[in-house]
C-alpha atoms as a PDB file:
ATOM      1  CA  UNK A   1     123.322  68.437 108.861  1.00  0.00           C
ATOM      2  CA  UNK A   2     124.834  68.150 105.404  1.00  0.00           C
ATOM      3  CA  UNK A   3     126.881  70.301 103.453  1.00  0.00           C
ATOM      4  CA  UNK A   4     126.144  72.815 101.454  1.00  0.00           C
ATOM      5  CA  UNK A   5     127.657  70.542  98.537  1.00  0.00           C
ATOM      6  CA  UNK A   6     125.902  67.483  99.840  1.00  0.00           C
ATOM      7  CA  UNK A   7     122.565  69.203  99.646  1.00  0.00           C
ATOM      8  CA  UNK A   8     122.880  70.327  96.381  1.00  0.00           C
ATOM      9  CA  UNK A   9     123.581  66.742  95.153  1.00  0.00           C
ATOM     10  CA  UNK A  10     121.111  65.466  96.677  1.00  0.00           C
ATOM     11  CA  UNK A  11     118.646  67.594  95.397  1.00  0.00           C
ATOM     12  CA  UNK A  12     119.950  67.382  91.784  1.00  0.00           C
ATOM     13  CA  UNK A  13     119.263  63.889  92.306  1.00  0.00           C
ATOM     14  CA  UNK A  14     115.646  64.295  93.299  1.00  0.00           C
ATOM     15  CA  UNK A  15     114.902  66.364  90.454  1.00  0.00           C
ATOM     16  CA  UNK A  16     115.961  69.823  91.332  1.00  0.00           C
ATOM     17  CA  UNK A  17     115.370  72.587  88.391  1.00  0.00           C
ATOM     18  CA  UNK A  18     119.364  73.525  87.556  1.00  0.00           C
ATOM     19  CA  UNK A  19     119.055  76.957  85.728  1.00  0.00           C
ATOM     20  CA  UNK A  20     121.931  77.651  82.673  1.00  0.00           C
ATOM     21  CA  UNK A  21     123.663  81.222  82.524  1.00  0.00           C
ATOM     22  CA  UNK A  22     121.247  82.672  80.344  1.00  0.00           C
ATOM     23  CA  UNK A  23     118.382  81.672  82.780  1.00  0.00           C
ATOM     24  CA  UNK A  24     119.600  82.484  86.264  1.00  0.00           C
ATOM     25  CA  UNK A  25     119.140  86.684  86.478  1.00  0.00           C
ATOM     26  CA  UNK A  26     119.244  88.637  89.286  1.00  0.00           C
ATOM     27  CA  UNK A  27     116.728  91.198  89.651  1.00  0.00           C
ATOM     28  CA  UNK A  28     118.317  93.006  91.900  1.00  0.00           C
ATOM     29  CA  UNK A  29     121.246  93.853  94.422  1.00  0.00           C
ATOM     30  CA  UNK A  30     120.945  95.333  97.783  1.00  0.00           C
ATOM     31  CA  UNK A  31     123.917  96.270  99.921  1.00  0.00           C
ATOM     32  CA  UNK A  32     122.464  97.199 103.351  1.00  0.00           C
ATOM     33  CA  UNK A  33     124.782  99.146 105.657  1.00  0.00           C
ATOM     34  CA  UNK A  34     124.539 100.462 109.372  1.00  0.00           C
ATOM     35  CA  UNK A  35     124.826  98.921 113.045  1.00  0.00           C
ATOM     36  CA  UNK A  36     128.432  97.884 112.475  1.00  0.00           C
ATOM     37  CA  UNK A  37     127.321  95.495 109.787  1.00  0.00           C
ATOM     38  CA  UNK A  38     126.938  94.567 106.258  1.00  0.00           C
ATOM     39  CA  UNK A  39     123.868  92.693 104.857  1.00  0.00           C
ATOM     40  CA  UNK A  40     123.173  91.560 101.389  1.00  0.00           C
ATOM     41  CA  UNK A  41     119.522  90.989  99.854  1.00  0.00           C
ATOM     42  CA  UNK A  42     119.020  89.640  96.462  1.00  0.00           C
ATOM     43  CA  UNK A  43     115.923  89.754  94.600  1.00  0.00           C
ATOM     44  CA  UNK A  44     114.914  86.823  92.329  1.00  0.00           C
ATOM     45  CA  UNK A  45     111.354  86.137  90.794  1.00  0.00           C
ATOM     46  CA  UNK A  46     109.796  88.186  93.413  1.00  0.00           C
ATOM     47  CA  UNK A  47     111.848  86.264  96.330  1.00  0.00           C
ATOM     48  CA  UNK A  48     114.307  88.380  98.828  1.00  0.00           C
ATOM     49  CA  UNK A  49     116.726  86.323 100.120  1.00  0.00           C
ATOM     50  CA  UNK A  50     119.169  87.710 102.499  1.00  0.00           C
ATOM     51  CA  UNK A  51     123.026  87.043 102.712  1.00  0.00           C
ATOM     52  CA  UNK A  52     126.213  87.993 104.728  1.00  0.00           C
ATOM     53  CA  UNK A  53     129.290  88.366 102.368  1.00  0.00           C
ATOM     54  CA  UNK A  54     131.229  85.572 103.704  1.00  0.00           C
ATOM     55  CA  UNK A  55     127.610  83.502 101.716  1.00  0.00           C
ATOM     56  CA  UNK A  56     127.995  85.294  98.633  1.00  0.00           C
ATOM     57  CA  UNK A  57     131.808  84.287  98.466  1.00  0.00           C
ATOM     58  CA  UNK A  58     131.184  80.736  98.916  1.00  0.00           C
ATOM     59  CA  UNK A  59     129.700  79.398  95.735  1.00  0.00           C
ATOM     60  CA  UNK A  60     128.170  76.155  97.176  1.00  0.00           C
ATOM     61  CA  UNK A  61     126.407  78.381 100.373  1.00  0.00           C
ATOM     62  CA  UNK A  62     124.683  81.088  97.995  1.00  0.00           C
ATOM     63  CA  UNK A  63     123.474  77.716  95.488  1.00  0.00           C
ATOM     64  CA  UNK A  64     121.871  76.354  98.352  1.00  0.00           C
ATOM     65  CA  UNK A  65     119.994  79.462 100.144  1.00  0.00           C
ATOM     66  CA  UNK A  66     118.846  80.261  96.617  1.00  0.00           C
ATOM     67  CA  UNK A  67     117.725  76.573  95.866  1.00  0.00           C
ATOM     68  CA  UNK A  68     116.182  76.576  99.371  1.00  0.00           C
ATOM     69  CA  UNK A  69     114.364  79.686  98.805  1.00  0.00           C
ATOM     70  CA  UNK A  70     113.330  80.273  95.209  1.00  0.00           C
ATOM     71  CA  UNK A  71     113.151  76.638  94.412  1.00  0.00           C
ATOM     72  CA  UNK A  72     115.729  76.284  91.561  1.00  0.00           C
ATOM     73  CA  UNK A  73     119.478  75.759  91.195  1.00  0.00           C
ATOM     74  CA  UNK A  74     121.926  78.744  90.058  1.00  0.00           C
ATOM     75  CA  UNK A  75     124.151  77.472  87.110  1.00  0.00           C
ATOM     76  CA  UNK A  76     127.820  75.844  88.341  1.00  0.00           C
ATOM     77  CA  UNK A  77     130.729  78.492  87.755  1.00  0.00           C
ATOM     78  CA  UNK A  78     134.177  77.465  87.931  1.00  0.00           C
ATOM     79  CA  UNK A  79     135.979  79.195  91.196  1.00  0.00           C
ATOM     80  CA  UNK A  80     137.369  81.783  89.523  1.00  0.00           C
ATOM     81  CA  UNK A  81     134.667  82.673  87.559  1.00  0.00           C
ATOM     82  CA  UNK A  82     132.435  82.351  89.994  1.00  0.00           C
ATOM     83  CA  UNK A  83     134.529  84.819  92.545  1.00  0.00           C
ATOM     84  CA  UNK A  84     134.382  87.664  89.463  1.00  0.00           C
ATOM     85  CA  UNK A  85     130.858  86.903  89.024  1.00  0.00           C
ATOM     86  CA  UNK A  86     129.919  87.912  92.803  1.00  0.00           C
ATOM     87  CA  UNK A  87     132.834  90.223  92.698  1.00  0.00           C
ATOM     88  CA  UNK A  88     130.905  92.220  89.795  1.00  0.00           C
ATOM     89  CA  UNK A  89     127.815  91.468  91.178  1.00  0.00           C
ATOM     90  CA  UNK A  90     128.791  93.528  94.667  1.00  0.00           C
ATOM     91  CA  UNK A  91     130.226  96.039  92.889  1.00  0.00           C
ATOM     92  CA  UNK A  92     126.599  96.801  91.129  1.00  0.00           C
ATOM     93  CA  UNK A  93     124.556  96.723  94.262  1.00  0.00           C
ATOM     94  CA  UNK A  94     122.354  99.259  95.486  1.00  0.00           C
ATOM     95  CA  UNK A  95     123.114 100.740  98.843  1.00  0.00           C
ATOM     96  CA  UNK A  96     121.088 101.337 101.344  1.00  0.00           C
ATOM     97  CA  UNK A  97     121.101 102.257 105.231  1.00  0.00           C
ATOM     98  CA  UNK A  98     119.818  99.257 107.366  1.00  0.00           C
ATOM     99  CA  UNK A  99     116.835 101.885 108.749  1.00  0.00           C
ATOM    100  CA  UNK A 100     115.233 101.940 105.153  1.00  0.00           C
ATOM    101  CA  UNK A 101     114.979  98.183 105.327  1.00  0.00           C
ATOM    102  CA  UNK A 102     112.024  96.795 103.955  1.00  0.00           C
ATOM    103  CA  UNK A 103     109.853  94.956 106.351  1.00  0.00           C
ATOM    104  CA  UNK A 104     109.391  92.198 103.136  1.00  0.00           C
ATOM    105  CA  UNK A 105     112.174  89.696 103.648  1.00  0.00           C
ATOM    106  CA  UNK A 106     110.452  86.547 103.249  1.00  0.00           C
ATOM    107  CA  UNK A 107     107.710  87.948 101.262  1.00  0.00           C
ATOM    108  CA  UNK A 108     104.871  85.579  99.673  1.00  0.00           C
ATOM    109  CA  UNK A 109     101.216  85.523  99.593  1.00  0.00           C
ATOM    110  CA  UNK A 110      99.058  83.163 100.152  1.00  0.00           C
ATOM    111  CA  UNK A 111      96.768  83.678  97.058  1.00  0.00           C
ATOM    112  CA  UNK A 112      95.133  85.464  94.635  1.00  0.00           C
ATOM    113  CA  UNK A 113      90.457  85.371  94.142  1.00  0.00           C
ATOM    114  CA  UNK A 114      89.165  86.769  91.787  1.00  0.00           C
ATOM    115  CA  UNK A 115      85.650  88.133  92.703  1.00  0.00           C
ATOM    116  CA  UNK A 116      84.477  88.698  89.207  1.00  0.00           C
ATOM    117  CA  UNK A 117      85.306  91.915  86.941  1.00  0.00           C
ATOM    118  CA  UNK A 118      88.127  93.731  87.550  1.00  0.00           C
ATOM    119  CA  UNK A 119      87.792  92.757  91.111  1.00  0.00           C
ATOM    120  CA  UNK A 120      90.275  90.566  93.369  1.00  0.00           C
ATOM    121  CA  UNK A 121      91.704  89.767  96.774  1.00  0.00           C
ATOM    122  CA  UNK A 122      95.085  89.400  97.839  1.00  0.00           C
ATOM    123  CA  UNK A 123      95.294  86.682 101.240  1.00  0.00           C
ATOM    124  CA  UNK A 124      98.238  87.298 102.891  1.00  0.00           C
ATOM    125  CA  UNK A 125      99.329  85.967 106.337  1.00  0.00           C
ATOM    126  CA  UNK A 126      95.115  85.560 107.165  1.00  0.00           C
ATOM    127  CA  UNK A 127      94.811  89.246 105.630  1.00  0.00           C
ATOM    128  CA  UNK A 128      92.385  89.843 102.700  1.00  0.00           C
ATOM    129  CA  UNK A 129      93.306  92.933 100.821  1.00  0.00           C
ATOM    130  CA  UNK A 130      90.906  94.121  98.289  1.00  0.00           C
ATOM    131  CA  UNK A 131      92.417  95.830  94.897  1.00  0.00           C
ATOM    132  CA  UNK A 132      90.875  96.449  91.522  1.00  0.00           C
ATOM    133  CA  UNK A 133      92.886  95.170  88.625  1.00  0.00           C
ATOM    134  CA  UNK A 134      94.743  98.461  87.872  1.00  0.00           C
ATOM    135  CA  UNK A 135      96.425  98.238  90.587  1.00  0.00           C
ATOM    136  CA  UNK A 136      97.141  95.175  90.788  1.00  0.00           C
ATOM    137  CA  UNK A 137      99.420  95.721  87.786  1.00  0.00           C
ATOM    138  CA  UNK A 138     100.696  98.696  88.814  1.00  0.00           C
ATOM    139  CA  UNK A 139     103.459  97.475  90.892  1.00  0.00           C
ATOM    140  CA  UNK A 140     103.544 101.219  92.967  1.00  0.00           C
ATOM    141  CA  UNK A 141      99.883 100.483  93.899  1.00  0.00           C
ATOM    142  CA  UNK A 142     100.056  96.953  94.613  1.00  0.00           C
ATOM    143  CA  UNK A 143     103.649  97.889  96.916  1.00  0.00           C
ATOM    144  CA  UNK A 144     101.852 101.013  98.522  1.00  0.00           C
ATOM    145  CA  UNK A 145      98.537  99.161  99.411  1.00  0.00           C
ATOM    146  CA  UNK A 146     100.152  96.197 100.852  1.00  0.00           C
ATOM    147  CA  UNK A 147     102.455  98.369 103.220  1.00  0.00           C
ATOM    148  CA  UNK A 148      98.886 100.395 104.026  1.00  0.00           C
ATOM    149  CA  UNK A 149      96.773  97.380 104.530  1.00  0.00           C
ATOM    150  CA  UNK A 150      99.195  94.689 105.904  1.00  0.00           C
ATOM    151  CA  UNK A 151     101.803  96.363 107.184  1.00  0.00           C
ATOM    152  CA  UNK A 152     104.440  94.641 105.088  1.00  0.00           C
ATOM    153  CA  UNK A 153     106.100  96.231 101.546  1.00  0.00           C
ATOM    154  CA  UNK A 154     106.571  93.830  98.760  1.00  0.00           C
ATOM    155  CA  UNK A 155     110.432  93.483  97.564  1.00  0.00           C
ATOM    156  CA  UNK A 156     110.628  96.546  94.303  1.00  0.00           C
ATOM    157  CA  UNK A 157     110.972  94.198  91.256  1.00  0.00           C
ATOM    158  CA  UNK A 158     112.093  94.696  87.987  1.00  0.00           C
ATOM    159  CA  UNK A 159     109.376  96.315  85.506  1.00  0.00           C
ATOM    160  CA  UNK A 160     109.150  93.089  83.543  1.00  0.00           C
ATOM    161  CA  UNK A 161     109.847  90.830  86.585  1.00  0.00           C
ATOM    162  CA  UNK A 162     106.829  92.244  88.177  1.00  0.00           C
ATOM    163  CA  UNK A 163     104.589  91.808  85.054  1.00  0.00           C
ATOM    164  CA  UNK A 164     105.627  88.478  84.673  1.00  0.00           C
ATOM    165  CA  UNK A 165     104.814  87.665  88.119  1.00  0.00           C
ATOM    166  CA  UNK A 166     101.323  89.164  88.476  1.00  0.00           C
ATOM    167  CA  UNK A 167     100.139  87.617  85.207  1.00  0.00           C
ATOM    168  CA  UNK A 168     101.229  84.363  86.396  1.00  0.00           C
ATOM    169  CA  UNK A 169      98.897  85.055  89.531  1.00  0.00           C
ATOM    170  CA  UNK A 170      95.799  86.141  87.800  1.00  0.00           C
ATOM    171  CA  UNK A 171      96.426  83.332  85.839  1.00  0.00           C
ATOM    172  CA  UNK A 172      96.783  80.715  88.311  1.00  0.00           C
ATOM    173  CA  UNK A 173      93.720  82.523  90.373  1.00  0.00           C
ATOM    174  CA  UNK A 174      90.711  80.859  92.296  1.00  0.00           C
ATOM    175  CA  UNK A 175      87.412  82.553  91.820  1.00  0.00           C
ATOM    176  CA  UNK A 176      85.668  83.084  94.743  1.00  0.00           C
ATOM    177  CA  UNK A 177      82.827  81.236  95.772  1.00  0.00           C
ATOM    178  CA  UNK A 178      78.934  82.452  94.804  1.00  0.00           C
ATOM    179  CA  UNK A 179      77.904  84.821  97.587  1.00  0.00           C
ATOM    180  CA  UNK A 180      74.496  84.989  99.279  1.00  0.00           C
ATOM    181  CA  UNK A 181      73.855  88.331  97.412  1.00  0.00           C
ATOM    182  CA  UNK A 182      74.528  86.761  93.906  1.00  0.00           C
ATOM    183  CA  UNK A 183      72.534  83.804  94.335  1.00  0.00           C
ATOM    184  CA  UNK A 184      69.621  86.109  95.562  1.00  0.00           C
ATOM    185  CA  UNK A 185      69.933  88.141  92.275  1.00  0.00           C
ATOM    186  CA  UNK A 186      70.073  84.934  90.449  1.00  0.00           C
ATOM    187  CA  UNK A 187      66.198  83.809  91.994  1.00  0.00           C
ATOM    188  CA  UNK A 188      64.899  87.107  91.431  1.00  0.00           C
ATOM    189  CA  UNK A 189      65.939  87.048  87.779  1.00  0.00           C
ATOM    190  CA  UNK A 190      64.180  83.631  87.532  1.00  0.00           C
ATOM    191  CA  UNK A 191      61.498  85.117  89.724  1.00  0.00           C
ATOM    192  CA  UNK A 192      60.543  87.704  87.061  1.00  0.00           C
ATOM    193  CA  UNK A 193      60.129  85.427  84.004  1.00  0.00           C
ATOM    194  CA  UNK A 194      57.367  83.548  86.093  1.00  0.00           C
ATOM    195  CA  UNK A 195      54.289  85.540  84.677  1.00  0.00           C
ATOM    196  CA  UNK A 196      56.022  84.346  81.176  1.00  0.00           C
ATOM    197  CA  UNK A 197      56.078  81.341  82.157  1.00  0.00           C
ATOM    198  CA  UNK A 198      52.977  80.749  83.870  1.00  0.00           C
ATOM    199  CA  UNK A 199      51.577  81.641  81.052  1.00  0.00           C
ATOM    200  CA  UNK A 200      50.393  85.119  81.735  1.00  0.00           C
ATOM    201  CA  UNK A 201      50.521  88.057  78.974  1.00  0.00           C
ATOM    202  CA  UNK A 202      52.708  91.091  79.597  1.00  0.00           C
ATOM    203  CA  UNK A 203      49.686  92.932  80.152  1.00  0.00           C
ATOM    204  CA  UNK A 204      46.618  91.641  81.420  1.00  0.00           C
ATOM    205  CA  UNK A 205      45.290  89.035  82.844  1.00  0.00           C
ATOM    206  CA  UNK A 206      45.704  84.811  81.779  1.00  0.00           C
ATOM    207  CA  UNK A 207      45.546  83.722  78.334  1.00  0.00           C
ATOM    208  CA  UNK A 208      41.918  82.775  77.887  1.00  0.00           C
END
């Protein structure tokens, strides 16, 4: 198995995304404590990745689960600045007992439909959950539904992370297939112009 380094360079050489400072921002922090142990999460672009601290210390370790998992490449940081960097980072973490652990590490769905209007589905893990598009925007509702529906609560994001995010989906949405019920509406619409176009009169018998 390679390095942690050796991964890294090969994956810069096949075209990995390497973020700069002012790209690479963590949502979010999470110090979980409790069962004689300490676990970290962090909380990037809607991806929870966990983390013991001996991985946060190590520069090349916490590149690579973050490149593994979220798909792009934290900026290069000289050692020292790298060891303030998660030093400060720690030090601003949210803390939490292990018991209030979200059941969401790993978190991703598997798509978005849109059924017309403000309706949609959310697939996730063979699960269709319905929502309307208030709540999918409202990242409470979207968070409180999944937990209901699917058993599983979606990492808390960042206000703008979260918009950013859910626009991207409805953007990048498939539309769900006609259903039996639409195409039905669609024959009887054609259905009632027939008289029209028979060449009947709205009232009446045929045109003589």
């Amino acid at each position: 198995m390679p390095t942690d380094s050796q991964f890294i360079l090969e994956s810069i050489r096949q075209g990995s995304v390497a973020l700069s400072d002012d790209e690479f921002a963590i949502d979010r922090l999470v110090k979980y404590f409790g069962n004689g142990r300490i676990r970290w999460h962090i909380e990037f672009r809607g991806h929870r990745i966990e983390f013991t601290t001996g991985q946060l210390k190590k520069q090349p370790t916490f590149r690579r689960k973050i490149l593994e998992q979220a798909g792009v490449l934290p900026p290069q940081r000289t050692g020292a600045d790298y060891r303030r960097w998660a030093l400060d980072l720690r030090k601003s973490a949210f803390e939490l007992p292990w018991r209030d652990r979200p059941v969401d590490a790993g978190f991703a769905i598997s798509g978005l439909v849109s059924l017309g209007g403000d309706r949609w589905t959310v697939d996730y893990q063979g699960k269709v959950i319905k929502f309307t598009t208030t709540k999918l925007r409202r990242q409470t509702s979207f968070r409180k539904r999944m937990l209901l529906k699917a058993k599983v609560l979606p990492p808390q994001m960042d206000p703008t992370a979260y918009r950013k995010w859910m626009d991207w989906l409805i953007q990048n949405a498939t539309k769900a297939a006609p259903q039996a019920g639409d195409a039905l509406m669609s024959e009887r619409s054609w259905l009632d112009d027939l008289p029209e176009l028979a060449g009947w009169q709205d009232e009446g018998g045929p045109i003589s």
